[in-house]
C-alpha atoms as a PDB file:
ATOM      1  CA  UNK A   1      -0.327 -10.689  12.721  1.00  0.00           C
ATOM      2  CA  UNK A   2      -2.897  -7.841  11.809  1.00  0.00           C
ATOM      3  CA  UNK A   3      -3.795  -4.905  11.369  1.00  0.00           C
ATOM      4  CA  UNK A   4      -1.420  -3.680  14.392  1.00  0.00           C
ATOM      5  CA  UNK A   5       1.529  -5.786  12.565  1.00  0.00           C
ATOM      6  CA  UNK A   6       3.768  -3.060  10.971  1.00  0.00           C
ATOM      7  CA  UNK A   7       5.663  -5.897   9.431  1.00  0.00           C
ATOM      8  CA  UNK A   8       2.812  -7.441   7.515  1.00  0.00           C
ATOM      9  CA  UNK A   9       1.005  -6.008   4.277  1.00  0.00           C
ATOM     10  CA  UNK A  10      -2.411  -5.362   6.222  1.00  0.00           C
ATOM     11  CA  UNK A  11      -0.285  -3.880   8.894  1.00  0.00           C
ATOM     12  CA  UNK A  12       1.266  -1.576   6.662  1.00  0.00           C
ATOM     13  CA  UNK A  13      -1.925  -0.773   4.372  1.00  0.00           C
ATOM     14  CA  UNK A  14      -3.364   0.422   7.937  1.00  0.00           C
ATOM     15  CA  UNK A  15      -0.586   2.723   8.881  1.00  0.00           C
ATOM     16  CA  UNK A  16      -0.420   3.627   5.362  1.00  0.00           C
ATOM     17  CA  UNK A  17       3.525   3.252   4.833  1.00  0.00           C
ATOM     18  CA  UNK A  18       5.177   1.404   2.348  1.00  0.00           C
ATOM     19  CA  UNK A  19       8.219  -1.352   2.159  1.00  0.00           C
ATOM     20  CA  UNK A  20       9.394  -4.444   1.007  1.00  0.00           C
ATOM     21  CA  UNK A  21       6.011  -5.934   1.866  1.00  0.00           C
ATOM     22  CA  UNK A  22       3.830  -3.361   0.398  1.00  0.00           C
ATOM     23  CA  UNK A  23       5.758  -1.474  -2.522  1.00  0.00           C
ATOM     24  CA  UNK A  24       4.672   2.291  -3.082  1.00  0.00           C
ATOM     25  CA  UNK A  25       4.728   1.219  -7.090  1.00  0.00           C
ATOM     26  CA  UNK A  26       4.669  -2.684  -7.759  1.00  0.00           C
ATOM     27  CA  UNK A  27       7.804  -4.031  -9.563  1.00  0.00           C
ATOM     28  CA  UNK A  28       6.211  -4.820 -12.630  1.00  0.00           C
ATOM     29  CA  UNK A  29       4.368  -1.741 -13.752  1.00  0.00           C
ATOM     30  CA  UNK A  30       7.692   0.311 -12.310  1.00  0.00           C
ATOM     31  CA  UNK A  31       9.763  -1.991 -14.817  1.00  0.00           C
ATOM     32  CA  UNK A  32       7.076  -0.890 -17.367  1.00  0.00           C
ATOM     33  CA  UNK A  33       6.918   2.219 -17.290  1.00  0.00           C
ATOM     34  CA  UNK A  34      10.278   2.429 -17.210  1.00  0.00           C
ATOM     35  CA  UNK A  35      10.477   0.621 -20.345  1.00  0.00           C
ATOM     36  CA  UNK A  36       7.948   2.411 -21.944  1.00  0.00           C
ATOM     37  CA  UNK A  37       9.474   5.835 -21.649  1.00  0.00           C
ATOM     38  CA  UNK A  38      13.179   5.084 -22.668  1.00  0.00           C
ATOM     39  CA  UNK A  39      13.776   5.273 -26.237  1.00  0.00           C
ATOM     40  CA  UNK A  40      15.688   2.481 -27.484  1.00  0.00           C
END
């Protein structure tokens, strides 16, 4: 588990892909913005 790891967050932060593990846009601010820019 390391930087060679494509499974892990360091792994993937090295190979610079995203996933489950590391999200290209973290839930939260993508719920956010989301929320921000419909009217309601």
């Amino acid at each position: 588990m390391g930087r060679g790891d494509k499974k892990t967050k360091k792994g993937k932060i090295f190979k610079g892909s995203f996933g489950k593990v590391r999200r290209a846009r973290p839930i939260k601010a993508a719920k956010e913005t989301t929320a921000a820019t419909t009217p309601s």
